[in-house]
Protein backbone atom coordinates (compact mmCIF):
# COMPACT_ATOMS: atom_id res chain seq x y z
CA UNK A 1 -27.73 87.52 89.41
CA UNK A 2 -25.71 90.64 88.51
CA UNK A 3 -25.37 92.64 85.43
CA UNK A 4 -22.46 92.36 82.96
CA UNK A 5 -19.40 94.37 82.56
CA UNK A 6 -17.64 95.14 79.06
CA UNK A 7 -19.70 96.82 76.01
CA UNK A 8 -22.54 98.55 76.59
CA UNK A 9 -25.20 96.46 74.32
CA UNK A 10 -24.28 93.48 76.33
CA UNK A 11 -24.20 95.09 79.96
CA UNK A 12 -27.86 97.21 78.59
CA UNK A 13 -29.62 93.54 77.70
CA UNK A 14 -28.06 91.64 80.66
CA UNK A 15 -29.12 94.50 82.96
CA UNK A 16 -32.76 94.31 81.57
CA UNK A 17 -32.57 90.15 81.57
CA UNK A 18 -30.94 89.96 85.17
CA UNK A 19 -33.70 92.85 86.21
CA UNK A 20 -36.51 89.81 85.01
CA UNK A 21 -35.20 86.72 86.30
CA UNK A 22 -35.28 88.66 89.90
CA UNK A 23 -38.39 89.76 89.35
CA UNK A 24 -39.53 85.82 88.63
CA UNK A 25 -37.62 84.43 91.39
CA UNK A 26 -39.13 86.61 93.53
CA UNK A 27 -42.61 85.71 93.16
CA UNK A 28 -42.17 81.96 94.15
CA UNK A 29 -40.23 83.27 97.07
CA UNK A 30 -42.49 82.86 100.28
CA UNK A 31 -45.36 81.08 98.60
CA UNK A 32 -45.89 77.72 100.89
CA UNK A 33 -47.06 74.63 99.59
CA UNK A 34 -49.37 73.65 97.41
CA UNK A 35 -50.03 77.30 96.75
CA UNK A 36 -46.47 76.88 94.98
CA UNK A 37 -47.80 74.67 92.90
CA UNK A 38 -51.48 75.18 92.19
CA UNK A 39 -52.76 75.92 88.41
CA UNK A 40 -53.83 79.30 88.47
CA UNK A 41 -55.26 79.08 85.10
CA UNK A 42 -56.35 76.13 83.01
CA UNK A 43 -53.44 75.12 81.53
CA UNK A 44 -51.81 74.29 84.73
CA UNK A 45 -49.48 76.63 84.73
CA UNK A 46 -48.06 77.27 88.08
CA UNK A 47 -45.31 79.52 89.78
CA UNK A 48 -43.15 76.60 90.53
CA UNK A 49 -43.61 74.91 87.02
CA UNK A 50 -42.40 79.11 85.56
CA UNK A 51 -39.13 79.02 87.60
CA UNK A 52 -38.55 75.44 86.71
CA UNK A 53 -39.28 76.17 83.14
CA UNK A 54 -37.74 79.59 82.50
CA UNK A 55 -33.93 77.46 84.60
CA UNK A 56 -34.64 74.57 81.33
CA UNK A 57 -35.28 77.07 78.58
CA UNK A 58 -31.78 79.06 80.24
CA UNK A 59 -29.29 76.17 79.94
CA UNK A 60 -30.31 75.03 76.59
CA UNK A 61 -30.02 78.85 74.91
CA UNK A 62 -27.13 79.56 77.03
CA UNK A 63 -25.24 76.05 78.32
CA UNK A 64 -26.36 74.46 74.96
CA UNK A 65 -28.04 71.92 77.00
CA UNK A 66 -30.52 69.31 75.40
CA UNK A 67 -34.17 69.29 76.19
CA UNK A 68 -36.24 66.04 76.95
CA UNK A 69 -40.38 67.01 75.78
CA UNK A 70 -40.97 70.82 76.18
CA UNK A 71 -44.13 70.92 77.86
CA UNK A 72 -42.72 68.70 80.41
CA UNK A 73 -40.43 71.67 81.43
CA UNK A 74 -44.02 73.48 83.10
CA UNK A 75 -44.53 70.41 84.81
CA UNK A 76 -43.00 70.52 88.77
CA UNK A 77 -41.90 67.27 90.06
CA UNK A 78 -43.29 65.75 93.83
CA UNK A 79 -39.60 66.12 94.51
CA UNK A 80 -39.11 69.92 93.58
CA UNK A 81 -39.39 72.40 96.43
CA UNK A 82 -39.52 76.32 96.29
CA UNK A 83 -35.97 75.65 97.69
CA UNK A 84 -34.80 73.10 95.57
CA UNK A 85 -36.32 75.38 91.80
CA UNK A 86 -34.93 78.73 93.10
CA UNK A 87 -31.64 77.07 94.04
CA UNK A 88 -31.48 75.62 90.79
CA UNK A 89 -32.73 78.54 88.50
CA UNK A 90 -29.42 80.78 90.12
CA UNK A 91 -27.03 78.50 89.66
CA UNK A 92 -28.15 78.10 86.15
CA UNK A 93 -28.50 82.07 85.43
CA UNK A 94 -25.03 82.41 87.24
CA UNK A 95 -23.66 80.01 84.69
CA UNK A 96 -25.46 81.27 82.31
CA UNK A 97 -23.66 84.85 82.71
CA UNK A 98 -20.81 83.41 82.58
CA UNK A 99 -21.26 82.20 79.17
CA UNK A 100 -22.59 85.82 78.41
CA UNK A 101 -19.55 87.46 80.02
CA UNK A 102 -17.08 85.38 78.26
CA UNK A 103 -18.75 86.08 74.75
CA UNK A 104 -16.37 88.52 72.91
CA UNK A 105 -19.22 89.19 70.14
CA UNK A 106 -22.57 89.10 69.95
CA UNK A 107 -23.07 88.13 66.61
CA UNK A 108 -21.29 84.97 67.32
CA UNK A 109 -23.23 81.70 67.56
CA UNK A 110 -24.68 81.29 71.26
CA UNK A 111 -23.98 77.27 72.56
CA UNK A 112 -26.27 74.91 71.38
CA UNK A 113 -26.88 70.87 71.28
CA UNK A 114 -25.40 69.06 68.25
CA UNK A 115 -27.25 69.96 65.50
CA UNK A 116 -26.75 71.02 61.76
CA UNK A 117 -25.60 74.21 61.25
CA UNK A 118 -24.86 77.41 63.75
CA UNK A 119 -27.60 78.36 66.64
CA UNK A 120 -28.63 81.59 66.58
CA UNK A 121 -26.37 84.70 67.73
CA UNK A 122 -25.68 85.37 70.96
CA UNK A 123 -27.23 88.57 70.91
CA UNK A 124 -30.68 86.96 69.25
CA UNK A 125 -30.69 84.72 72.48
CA UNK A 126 -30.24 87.21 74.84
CA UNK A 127 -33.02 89.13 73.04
CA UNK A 128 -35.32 86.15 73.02
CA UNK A 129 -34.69 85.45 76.67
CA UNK A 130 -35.79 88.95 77.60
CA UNK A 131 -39.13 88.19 75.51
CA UNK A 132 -39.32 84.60 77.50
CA UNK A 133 -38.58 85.66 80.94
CA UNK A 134 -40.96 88.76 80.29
CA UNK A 135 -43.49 86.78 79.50
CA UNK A 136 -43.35 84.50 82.06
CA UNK A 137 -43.09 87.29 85.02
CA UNK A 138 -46.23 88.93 83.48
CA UNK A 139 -47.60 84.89 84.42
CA UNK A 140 -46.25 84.99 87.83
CA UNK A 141 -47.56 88.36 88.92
CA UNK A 142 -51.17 87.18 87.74
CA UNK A 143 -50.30 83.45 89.49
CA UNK A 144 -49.22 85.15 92.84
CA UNK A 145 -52.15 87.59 92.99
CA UNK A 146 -54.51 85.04 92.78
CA UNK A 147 -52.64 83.51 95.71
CA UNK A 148 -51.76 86.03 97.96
CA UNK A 149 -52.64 89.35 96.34
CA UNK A 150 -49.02 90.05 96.21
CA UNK A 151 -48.31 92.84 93.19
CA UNK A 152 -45.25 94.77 92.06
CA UNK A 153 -42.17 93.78 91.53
């Protein structure tokens, strides 16, 4: 996961978004199972089910990739392994920056499924993935805490 090259507004927000998704993928690195797994809150929400989430909500902003039920996305499956998410959440952010690299404008439309009309600007996505992958590593410091009482970054 490495920052752009080219303008500086794209290189600044790909910086900050790269700086994130490390920070995430980090925090399910070296938790065993079912600790991996476990709802830390009431919702369910668990580091595993962030990772796999935040690699869904990645490819359909970015790759334009369709999405089966959104709250499925949380949801870790008996076959997913710490291995198996983090493997898949860097190849998708690798992709991912590829789209980003190759985007000559960011106020052109960012990929999306077949829909009506133009998805939102490819700068609008990368904001909104900073909010989303924010968010989320705010959830995994509290969710690996309560495991381990692991902080920082």
């Amino acid at each position: 996961m490495t920052a752009s090259t080219g303008n500086d507004e794209k290189a600044t927000l790909l910086g900050i978004l790269d700086q994130l998704r490390e920070s995430v993928a980090g925090k399910l690195t070296g938790v065993p199972e079912p600790h991996v797994r476990t709802a830390g809150v009431a919702s369910g929400t668990n580091l595993l089910g962030l990772v796999r989430h935040l690699a869904i909500v990645e490819r359909f902003y970015f790759l334009g990739e369709e999405v089966g039920p959104w709250h499925a996305t949380m949801r870790p499956s008996a076959e997913d392994t710490v291995d198996s998410v983090l493997a898949d959440y860097r190849r998708t952010v690798e992709r991912a920056n590829h789209v980003i690299d190759a985007c000559p404008d960011l106020a052109l439309p960012a990929p999306r499924p077949p829909r009506r009309g133009a998805g939102p600007s490819m700068r609008w996505v990368l904001a909104h993935m900073i909010e989303e992958t924010g968010r989320h590593a705010g959830h995994a410091d509290i969710l690996r805490e309560q495991i381990d009482g692991s902080t920082g970054r």
